[in-house]
N, C-alpha and C. Protein backbone atom coordinates (compact mmCIF):
# COMPACT_ATOMS: atom_id res chain seq x y z
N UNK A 1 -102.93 23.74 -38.47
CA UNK A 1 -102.47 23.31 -39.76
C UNK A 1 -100.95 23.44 -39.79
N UNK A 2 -100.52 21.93 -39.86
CA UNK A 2 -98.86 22.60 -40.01
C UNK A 2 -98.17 23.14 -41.83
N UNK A 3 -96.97 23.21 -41.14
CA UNK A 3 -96.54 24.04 -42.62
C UNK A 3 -96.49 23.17 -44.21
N UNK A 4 -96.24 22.05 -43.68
CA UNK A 4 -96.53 21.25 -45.22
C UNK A 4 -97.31 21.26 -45.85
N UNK A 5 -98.89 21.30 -45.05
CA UNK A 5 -100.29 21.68 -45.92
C UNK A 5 -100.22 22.88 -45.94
N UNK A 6 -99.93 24.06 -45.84
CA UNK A 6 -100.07 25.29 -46.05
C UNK A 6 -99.44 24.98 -47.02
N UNK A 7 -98.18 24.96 -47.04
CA UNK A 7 -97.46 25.25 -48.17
C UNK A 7 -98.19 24.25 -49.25
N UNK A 8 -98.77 23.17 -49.37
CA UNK A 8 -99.31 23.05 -50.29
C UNK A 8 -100.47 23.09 -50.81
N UNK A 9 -101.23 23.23 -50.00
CA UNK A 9 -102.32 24.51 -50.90
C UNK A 9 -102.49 26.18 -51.43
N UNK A 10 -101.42 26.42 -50.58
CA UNK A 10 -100.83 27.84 -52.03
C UNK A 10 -100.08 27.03 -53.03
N UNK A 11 -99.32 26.26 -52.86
CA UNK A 11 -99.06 25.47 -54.40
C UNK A 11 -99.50 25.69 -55.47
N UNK A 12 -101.16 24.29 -54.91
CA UNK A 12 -102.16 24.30 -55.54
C UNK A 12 -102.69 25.41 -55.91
N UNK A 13 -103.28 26.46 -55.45
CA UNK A 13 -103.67 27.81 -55.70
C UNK A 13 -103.11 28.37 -56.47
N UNK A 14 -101.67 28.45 -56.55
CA UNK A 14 -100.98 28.98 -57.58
C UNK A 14 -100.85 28.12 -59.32
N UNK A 15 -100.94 27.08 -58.89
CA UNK A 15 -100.88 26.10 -60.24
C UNK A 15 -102.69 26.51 -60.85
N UNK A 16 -103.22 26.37 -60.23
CA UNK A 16 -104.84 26.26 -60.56
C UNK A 16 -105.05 27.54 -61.00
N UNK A 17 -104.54 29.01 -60.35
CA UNK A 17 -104.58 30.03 -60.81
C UNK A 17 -103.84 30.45 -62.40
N UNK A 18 -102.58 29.83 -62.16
CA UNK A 18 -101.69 29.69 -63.55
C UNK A 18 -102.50 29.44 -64.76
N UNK A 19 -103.06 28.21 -64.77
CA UNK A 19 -104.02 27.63 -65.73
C UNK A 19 -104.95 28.70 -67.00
N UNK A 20 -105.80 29.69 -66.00
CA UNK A 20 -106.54 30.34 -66.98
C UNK A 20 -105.33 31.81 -67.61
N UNK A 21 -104.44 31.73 -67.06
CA UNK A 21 -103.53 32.52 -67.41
C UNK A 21 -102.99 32.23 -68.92
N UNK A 22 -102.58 30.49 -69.13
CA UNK A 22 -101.71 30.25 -69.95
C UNK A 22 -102.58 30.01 -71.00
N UNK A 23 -104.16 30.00 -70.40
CA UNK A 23 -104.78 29.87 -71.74
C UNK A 23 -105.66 31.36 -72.05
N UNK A 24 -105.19 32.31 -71.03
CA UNK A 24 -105.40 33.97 -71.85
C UNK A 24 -104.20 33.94 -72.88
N UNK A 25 -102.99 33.56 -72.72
CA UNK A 25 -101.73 33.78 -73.70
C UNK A 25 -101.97 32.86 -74.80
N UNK A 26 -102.27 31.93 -74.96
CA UNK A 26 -102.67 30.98 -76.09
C UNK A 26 -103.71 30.46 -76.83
N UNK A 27 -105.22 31.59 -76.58
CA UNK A 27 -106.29 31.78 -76.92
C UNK A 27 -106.05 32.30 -78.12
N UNK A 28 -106.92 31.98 -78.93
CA UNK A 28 -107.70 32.79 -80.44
C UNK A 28 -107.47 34.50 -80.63
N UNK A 29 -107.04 35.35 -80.90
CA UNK A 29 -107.72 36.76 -80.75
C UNK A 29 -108.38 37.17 -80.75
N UNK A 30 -109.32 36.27 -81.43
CA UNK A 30 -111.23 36.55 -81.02
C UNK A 30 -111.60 36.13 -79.88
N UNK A 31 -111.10 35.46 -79.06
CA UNK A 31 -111.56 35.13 -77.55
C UNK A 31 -111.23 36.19 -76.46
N UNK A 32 -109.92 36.67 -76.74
CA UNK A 32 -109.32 37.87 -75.56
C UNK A 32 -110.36 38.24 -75.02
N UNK A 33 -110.90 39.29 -75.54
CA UNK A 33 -111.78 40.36 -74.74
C UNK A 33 -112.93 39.61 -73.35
N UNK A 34 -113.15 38.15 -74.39
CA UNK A 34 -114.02 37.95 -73.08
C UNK A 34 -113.06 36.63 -71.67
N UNK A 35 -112.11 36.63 -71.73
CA UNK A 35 -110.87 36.72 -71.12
C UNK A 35 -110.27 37.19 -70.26
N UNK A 36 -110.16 38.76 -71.11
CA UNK A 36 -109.12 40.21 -69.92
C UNK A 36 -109.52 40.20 -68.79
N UNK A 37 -111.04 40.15 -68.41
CA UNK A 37 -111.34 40.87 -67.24
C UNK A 37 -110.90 39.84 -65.89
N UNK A 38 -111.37 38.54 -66.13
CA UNK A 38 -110.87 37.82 -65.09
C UNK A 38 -109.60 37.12 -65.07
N UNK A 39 -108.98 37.30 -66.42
CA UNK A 39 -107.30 36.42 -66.12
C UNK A 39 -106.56 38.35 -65.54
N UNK A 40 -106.71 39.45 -65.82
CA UNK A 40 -106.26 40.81 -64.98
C UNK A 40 -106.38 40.94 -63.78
N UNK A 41 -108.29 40.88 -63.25
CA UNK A 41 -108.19 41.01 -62.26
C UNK A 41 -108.74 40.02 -60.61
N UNK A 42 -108.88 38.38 -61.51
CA UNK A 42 -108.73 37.24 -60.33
C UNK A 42 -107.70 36.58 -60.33
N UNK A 43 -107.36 36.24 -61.60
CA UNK A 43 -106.49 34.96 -61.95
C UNK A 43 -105.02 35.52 -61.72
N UNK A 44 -104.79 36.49 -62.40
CA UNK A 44 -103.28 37.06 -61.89
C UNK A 44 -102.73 37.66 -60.65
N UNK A 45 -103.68 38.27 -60.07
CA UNK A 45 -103.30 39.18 -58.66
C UNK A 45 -103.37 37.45 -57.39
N UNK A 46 -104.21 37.19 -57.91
CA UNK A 46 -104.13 35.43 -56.88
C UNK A 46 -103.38 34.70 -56.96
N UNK A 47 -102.66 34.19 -58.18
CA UNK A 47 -101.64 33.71 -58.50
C UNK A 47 -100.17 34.16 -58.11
N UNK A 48 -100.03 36.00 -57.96
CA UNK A 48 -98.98 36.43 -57.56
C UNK A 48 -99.51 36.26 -55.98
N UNK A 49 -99.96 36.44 -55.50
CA UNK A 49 -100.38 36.81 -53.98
C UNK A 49 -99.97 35.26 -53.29
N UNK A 50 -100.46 34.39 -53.80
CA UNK A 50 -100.14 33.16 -53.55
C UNK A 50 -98.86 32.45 -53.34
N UNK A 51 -97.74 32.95 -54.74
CA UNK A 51 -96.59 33.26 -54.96
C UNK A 51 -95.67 33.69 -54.41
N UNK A 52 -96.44 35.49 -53.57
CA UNK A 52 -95.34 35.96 -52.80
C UNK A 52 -95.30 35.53 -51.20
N UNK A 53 -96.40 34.87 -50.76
CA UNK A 53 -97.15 34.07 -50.15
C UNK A 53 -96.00 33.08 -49.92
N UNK A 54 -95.58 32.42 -50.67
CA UNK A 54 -94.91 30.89 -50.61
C UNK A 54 -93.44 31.45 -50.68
N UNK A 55 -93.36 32.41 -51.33
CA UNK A 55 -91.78 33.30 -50.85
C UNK A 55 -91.30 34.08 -50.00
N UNK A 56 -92.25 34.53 -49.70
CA UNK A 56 -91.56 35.30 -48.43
C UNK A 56 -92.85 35.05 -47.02
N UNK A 57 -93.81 34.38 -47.20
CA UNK A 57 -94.83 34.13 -46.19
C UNK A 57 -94.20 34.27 -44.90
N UNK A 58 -92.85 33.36 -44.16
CA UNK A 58 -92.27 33.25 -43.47
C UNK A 58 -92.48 34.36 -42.66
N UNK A 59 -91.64 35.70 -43.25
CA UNK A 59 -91.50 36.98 -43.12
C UNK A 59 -92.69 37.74 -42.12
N UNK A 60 -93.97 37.77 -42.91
CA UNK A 60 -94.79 38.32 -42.86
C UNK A 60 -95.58 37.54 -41.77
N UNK A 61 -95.47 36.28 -41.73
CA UNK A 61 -95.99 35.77 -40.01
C UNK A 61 -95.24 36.31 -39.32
N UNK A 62 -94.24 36.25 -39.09
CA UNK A 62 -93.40 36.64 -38.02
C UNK A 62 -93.15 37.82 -37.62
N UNK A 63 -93.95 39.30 -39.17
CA UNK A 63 -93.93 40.14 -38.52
C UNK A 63 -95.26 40.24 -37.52
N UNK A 64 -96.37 39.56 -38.20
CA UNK A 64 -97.46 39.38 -37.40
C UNK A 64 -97.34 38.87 -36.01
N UNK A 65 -96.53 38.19 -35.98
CA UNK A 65 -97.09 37.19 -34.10
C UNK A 65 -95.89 38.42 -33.88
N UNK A 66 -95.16 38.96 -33.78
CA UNK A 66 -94.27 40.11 -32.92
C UNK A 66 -95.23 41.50 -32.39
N UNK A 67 -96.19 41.66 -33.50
CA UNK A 67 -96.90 42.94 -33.72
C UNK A 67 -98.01 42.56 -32.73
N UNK A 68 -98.77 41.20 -32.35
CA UNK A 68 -99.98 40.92 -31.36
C UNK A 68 -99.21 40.57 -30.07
N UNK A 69 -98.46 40.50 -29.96
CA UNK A 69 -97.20 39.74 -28.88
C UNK A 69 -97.29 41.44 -28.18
C-alpha cells in the first residue's frame, strides 16, 4: 500500500470518527447520557489516534523498521 492510500484512509477514519463527536456537542441534553460512553471511549481515542497517526506516523515507522533491522 503506498503512502497516498494510507494517508487517506486515516483521513477518512478521522472525518468519520469526527462525526459522532460533533453530534455528542450538539445533541439535546436529554440525549447525552446515552452518547458519553461511545463518543469517550471509541469515537474520540480513534479519532485522536488516527490524527496523531497522520502527524507524526512518519516518525514512528521509522522508529519501527530501525528497531526489526
Amino acid at each position: 500500500m503506498n503512502s497516498a492510500i494510507q494517508r487517506s484512509i486515516f483521513r477518512w477514519i478521522h472525518i468519520v470518527f469526527s462525526i459522532p463527536i460533533l453530534g455528542y456537542i450538539y445533541s439535546p441534553f436529554e440525549k447525552l447520557p446515552g452518547y458519553a460512553f461511545p463518543t469517550r471511549y471509541i469515537f474520540f481515542p480513534g479519532m485522536v489516534l488516527s490524527g496523531l497517526w497522520m502527524w507524526k506516523g512518519h516518525v514512528v515507522r521509522r522508529l519501527l523498521s530501525k528497531r526489526s533491522a
